[in-house]
N, C-alpha and C. Protein backbone atom coordinates (compact mmCIF):
# COMPACT_ATOMS: atom_id res chain seq x y z
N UNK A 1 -22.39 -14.59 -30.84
CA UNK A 1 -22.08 -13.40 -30.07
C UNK A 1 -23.18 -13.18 -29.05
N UNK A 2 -22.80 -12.63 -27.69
CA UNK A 2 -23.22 -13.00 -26.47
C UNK A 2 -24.49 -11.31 -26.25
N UNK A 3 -25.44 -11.02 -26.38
CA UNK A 3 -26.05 -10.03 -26.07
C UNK A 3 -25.87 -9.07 -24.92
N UNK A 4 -25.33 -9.62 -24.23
CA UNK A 4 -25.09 -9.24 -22.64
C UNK A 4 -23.69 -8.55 -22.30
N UNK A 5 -23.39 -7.12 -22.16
CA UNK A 5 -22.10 -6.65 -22.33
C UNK A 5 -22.02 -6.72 -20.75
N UNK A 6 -20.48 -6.90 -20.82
CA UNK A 6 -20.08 -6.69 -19.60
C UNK A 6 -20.15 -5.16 -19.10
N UNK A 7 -19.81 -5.10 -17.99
CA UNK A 7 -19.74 -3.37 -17.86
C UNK A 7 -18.36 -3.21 -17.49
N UNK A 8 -18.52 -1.89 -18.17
CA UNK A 8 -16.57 -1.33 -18.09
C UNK A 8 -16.74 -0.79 -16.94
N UNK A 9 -14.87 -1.06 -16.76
CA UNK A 9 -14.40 -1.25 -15.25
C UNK A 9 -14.23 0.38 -15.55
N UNK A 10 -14.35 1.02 -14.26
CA UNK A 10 -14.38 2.51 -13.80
C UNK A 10 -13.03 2.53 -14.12
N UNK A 11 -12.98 4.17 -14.87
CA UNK A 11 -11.43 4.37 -14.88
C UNK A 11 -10.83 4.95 -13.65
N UNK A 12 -11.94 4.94 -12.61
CA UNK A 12 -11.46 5.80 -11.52
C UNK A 12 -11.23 4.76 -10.31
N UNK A 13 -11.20 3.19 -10.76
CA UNK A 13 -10.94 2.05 -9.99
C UNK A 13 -9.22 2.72 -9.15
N UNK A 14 -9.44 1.74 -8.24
CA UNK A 14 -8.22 2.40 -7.41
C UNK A 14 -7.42 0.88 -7.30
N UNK A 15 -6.25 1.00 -8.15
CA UNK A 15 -5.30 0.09 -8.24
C UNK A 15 -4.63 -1.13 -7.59
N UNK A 16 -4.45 -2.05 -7.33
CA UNK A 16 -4.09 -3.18 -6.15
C UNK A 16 -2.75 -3.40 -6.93
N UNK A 17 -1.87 -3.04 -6.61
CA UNK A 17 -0.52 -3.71 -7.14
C UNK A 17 0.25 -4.92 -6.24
N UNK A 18 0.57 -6.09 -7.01
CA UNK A 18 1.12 -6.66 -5.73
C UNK A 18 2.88 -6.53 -6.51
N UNK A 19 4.03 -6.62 -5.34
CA UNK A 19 4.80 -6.21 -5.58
C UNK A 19 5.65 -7.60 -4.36
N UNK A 20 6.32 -8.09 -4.84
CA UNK A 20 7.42 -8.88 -3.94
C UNK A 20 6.48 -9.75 -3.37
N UNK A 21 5.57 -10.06 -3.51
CA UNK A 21 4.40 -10.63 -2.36
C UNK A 21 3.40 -10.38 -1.85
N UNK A 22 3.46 -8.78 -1.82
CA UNK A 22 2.86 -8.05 -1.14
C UNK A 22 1.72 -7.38 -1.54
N UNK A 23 0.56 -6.46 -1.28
CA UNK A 23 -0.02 -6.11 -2.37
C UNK A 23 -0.02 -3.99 -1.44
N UNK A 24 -0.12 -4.03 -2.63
CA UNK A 24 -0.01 -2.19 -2.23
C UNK A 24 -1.57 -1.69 -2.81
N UNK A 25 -2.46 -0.48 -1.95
CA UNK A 25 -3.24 -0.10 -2.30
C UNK A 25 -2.49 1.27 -2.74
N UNK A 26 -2.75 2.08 -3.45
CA UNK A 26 -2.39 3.81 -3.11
C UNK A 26 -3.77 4.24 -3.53
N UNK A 27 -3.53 5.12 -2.42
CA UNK A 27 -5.15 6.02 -2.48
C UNK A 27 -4.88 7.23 -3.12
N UNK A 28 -5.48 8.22 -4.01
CA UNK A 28 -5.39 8.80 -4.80
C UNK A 28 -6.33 10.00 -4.88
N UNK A 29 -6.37 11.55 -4.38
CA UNK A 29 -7.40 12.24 -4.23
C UNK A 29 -8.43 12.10 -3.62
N UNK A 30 -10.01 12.22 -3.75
CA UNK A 30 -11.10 12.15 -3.08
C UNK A 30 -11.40 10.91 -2.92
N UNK A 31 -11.36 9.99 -2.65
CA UNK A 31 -12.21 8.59 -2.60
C UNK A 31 -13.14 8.66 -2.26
N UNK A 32 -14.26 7.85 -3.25
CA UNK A 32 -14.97 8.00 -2.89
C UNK A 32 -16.08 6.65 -2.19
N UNK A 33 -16.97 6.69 -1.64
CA UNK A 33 -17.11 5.63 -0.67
C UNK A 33 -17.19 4.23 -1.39
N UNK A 34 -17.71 4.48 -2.95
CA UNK A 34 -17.94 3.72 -3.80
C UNK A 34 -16.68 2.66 -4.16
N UNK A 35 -15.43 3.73 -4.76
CA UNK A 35 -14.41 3.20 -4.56
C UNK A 35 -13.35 2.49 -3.71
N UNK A 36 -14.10 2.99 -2.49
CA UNK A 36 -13.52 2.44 -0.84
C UNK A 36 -14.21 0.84 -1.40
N UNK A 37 -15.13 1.01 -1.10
CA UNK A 37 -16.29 -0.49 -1.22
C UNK A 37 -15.25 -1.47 -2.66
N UNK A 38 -15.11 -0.99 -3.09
CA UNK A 38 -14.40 -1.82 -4.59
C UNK A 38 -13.46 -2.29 -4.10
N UNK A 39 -12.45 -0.90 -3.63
CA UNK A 39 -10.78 -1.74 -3.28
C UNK A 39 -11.03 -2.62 -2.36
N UNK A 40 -11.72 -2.35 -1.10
CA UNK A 40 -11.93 -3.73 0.13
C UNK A 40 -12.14 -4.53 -0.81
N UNK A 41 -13.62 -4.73 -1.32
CA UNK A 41 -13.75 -6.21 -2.03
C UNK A 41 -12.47 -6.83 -2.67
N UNK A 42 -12.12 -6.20 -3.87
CA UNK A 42 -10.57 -6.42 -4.17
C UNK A 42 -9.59 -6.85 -3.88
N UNK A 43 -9.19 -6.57 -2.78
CA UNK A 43 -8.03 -6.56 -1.93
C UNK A 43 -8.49 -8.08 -1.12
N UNK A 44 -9.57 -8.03 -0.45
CA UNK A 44 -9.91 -9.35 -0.02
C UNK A 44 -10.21 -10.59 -0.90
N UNK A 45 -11.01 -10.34 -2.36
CA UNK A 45 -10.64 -11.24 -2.99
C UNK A 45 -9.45 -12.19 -3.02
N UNK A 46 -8.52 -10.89 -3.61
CA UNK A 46 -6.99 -11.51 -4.11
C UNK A 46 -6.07 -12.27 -3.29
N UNK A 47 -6.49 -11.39 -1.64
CA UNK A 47 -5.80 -12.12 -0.35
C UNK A 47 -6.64 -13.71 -0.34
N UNK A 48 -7.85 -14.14 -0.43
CA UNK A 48 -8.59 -15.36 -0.37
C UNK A 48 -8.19 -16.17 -1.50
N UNK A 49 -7.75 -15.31 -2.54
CA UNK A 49 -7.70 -16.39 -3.81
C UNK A 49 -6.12 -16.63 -4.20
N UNK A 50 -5.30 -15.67 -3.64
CA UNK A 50 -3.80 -15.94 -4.02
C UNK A 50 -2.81 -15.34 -2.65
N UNK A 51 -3.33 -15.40 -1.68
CA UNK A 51 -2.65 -14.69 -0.60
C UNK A 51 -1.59 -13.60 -0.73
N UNK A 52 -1.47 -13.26 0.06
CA UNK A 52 -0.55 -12.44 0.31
C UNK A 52 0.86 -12.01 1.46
N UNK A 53 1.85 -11.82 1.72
CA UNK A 53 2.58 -11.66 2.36
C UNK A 53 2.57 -10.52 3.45
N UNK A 54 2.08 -9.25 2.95
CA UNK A 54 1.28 -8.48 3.45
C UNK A 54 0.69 -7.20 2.52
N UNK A 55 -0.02 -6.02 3.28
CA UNK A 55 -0.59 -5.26 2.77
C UNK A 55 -0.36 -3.93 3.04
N UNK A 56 -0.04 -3.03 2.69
CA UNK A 56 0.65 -1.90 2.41
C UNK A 56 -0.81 -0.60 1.60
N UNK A 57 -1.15 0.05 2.80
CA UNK A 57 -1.86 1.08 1.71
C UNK A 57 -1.61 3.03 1.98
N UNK A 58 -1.13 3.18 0.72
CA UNK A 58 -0.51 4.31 0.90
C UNK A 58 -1.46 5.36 0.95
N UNK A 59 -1.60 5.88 1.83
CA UNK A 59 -2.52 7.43 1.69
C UNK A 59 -1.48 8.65 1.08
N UNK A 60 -0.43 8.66 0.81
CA UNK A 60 0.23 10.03 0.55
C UNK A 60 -0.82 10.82 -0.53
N UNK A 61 -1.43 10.37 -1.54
CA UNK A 61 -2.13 10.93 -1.89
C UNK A 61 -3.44 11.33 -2.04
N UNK A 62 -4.36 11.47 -0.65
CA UNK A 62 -5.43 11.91 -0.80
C UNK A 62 -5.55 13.31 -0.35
N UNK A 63 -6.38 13.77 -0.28
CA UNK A 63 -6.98 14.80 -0.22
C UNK A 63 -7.84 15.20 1.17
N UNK A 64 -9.23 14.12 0.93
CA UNK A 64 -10.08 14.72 2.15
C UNK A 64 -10.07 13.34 2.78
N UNK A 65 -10.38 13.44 4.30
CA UNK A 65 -10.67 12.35 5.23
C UNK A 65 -12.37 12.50 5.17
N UNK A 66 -13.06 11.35 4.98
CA UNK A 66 -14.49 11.80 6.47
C UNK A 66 -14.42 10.65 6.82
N UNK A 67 -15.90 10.47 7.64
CA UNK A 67 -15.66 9.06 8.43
C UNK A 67 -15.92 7.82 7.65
N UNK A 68 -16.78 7.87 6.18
CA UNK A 68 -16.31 6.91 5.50
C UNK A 68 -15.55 6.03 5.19
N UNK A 69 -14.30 6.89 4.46
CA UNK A 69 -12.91 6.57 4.35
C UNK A 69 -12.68 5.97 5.72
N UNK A 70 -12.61 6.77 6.47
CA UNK A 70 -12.08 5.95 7.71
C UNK A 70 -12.56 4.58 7.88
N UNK A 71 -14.04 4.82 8.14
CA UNK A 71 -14.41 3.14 8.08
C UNK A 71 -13.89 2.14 7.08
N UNK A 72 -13.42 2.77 6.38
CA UNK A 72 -13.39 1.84 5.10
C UNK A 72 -11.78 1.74 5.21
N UNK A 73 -10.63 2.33 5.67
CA UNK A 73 -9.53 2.00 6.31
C UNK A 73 -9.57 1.20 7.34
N UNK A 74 -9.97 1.00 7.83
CA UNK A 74 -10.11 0.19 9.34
C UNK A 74 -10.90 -1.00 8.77
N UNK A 75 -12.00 -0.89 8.09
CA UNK A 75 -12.43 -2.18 8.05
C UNK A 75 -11.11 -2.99 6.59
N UNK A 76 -10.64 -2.56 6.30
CA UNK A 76 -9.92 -3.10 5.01
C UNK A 76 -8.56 -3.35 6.13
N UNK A 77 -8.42 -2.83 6.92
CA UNK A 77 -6.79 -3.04 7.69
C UNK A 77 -7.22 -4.43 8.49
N UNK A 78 -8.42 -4.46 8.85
CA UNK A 78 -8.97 -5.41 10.43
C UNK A 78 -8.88 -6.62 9.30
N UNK A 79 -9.63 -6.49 8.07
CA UNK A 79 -9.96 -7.83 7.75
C UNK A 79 -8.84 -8.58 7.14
N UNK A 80 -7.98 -7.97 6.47
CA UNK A 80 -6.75 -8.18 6.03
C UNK A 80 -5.93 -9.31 7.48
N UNK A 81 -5.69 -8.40 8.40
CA UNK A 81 -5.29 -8.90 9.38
C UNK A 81 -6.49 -10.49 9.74
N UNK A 82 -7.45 -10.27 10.18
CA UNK A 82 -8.26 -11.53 10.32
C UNK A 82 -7.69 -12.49 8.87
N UNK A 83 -7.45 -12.10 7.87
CA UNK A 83 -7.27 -13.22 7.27
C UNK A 83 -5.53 -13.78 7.28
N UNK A 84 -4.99 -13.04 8.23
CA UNK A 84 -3.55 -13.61 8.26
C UNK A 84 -2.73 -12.47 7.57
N UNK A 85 -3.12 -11.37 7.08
CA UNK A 85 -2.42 -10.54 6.30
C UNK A 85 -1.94 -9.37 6.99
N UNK A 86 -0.48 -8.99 7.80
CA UNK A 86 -0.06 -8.04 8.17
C UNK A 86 -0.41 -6.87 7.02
N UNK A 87 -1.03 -5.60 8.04
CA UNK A 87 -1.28 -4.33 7.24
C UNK A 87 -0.74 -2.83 7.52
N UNK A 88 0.07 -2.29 6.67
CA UNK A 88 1.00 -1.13 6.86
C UNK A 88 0.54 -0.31 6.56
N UNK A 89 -0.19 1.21 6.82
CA UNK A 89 -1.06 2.52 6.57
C UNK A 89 0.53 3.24 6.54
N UNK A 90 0.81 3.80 5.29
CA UNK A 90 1.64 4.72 5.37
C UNK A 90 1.54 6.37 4.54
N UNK A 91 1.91 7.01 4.11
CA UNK A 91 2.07 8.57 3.87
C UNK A 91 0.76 9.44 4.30
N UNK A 92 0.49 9.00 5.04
CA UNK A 92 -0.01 10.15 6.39
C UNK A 92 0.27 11.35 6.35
N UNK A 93 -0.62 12.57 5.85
CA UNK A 93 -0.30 13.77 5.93
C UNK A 93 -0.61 14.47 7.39
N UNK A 94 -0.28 15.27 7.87
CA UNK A 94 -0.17 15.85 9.32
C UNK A 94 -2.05 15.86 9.13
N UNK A 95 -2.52 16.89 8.02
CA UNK A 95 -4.31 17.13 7.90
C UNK A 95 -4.61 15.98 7.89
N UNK A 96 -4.08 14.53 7.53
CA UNK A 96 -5.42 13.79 7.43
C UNK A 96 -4.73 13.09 9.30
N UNK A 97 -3.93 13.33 9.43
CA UNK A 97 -3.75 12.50 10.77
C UNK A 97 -4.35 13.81 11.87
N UNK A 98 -4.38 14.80 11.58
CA UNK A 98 -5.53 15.29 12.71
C UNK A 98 -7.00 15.15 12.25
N UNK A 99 -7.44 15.02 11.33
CA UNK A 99 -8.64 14.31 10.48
C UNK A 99 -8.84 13.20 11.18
N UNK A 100 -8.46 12.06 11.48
CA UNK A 100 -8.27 10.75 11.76
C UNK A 100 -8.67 11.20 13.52
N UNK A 101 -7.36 11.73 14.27
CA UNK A 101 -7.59 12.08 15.28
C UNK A 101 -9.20 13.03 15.87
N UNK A 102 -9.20 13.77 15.06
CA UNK A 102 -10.80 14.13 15.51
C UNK A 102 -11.66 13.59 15.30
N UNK A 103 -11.73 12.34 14.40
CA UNK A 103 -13.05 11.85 14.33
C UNK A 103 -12.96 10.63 15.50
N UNK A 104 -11.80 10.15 16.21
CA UNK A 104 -11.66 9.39 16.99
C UNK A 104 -11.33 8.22 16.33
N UNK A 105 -10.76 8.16 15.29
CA UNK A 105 -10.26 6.91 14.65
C UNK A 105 -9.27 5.98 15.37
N UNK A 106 -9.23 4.53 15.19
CA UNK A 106 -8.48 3.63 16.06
C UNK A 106 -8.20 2.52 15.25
N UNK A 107 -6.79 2.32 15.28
CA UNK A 107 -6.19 1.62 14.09
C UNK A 107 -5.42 0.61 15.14
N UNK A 108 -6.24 -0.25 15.51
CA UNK A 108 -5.58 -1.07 16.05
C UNK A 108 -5.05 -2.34 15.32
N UNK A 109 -5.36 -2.47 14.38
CA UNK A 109 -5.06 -3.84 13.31
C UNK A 109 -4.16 -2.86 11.90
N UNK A 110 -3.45 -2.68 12.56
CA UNK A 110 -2.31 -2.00 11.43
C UNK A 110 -1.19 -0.84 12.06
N UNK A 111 -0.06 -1.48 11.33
CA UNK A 111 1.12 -0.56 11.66
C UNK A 111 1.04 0.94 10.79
N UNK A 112 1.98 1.66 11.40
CA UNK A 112 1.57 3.05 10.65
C UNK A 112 3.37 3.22 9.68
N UNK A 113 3.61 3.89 9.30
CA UNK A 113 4.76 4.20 8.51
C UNK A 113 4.79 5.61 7.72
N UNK A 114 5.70 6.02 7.51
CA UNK A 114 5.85 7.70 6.95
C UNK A 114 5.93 7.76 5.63
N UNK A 115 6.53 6.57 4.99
CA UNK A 115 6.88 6.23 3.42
C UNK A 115 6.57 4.98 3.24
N UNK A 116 6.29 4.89 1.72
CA UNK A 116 6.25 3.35 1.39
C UNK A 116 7.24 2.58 1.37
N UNK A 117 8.79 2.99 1.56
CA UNK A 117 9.63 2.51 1.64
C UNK A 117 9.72 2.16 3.49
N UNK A 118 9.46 3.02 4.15
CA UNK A 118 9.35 2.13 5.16
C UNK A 118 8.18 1.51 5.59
N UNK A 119 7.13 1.34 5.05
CA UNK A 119 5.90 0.67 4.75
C UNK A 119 7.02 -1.05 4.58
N UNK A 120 7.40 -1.35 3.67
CA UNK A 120 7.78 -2.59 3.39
C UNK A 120 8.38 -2.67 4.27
N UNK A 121 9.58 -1.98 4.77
CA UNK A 121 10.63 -2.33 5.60
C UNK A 121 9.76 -2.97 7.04
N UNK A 122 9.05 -2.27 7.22
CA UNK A 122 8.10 -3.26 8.54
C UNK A 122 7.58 -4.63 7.76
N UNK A 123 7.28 -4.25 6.60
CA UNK A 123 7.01 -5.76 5.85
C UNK A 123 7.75 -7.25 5.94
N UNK A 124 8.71 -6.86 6.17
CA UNK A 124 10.07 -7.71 5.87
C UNK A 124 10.98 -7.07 4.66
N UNK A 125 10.69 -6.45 3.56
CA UNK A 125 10.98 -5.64 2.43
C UNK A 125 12.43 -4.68 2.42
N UNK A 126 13.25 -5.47 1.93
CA UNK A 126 14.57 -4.60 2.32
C UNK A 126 15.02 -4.00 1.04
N UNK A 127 15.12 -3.17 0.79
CA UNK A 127 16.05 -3.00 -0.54
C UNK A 127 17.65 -2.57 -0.32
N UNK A 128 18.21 -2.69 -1.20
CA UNK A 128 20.19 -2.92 -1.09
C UNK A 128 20.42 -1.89 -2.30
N UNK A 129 21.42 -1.25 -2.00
CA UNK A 129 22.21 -0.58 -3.09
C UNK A 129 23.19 -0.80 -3.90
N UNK A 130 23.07 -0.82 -5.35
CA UNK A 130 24.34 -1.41 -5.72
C UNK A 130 24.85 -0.53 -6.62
N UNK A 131 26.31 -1.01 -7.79
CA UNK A 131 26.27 -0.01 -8.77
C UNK A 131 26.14 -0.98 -10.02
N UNK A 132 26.43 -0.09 -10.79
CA UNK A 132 25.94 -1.15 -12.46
C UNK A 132 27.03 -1.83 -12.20
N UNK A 133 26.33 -2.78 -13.18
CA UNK A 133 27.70 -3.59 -13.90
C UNK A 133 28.39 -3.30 -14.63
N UNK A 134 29.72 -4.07 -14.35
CA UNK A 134 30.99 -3.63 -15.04
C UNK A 134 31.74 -2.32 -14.42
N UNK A 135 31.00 -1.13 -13.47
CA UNK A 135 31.75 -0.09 -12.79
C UNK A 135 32.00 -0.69 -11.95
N UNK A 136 33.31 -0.31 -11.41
CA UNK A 136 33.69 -0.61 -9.85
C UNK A 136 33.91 0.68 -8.90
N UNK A 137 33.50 0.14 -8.14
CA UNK A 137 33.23 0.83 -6.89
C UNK A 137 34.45 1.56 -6.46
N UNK A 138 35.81 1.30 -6.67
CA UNK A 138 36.81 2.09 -6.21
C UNK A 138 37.20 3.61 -7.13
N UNK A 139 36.37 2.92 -8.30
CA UNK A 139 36.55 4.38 -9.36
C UNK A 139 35.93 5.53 -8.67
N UNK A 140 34.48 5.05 -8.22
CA UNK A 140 33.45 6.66 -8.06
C UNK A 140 33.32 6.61 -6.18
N UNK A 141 33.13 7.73 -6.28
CA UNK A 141 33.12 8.01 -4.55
C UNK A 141 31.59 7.75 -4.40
N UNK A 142 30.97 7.37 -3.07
CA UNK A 142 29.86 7.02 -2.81
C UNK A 142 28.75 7.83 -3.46
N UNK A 143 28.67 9.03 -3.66
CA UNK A 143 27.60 10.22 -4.24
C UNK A 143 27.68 10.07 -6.40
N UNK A 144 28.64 9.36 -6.71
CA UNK A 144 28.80 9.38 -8.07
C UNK A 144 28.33 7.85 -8.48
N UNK A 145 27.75 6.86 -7.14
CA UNK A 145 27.47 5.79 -7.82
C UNK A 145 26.14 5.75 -7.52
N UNK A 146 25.61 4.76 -8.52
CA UNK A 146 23.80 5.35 -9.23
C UNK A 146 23.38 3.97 -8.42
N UNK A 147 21.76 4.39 -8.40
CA UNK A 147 21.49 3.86 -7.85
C UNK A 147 20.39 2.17 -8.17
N UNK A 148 20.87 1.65 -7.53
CA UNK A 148 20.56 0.73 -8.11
C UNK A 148 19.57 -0.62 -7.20
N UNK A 149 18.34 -0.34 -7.20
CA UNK A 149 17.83 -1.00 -5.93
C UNK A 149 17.77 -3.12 -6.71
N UNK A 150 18.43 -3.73 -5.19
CA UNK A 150 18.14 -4.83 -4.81
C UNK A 150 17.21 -5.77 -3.95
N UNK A 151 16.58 -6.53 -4.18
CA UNK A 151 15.60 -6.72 -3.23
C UNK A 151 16.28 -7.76 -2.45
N UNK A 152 15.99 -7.58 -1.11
CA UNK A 152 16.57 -8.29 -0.03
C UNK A 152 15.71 -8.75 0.97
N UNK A 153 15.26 -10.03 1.00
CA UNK A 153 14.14 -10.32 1.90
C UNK A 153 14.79 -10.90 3.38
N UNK A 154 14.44 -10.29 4.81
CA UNK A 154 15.03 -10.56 5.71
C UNK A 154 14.35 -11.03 6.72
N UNK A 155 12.76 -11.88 6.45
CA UNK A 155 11.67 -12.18 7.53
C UNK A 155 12.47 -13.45 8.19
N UNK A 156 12.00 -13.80 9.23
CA UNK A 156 12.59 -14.64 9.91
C UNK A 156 11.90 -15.86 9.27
């Protein structure tokens, strides 16, 4: 037995999901610069060691902007892109996009989007509607059939 413990991973690590190809950040309350510094590393790892299709990072849930964060958006969108990785900034609250705007922020290496659903859809990321199996479609009128997402990839 090894004397040397590893150190536990922060429970306040901020998540990399990859999803269809893709990898999704979601930002989550205060970030803090520490955690900015983690997800970049992260995120660039995984793009160097298993690529990616593209990158998707959701702000709908933070809280405060400063210029940290910002740097740390921009430099995580730029490098992504330098490594071949299209990058989608989406749920943008009106406060943090005048946040952004007053500090003079410039997002030139990334598309912007309102939802994560249209976050992918600039991705290539389509999803399709269907109904279960075994119902047919002539039984229920369009509002009584459930929903049922398909993934539909449509990049050229």
């Amino acid at each position: 037995m090894s004397n040397t413990t590893r150190p536990a991973k922060s429970q306040e690590s901020i998540p990399v999901i990859e999803l269809w190809g893709h990898l999704l950040v979601p930002l989550q309350g205060d970030v803090s610069d520490a955690q900015m510094y983690e997800v970049v590393d992260n995120v660039l790892h995984r793009i160097a060691k298993h690529g990616a299709e593209g990158l998707v990072i959701d702000t709908s849930g933070i809280w405060i902007v400063d210029s940290h964060l910002c740097a740390g958006l921009g430099r995580l969108a730029t490098s992504a892109n330098i490594m071949g990785v299209p990058t989608v900034l989406c749920g943008l609250s009106a406060d943090v996009v005048m946040t952004l705007q007053s500090m003079d922020f410039q997002l030139t290496e990334a598309q912007t989007a309102t939802s994560l659903e249209r976050a992918l859809e600039k991705l290539g990321v389509f999803i399709e509607k269907r109904t279960r199996l075994g119902e047919s479609d002539e039984r229920q009128s369009p509002a009584e059939r459930p929903f049922r997402p398909q993934l539909r990839d449509e990049r050229p």
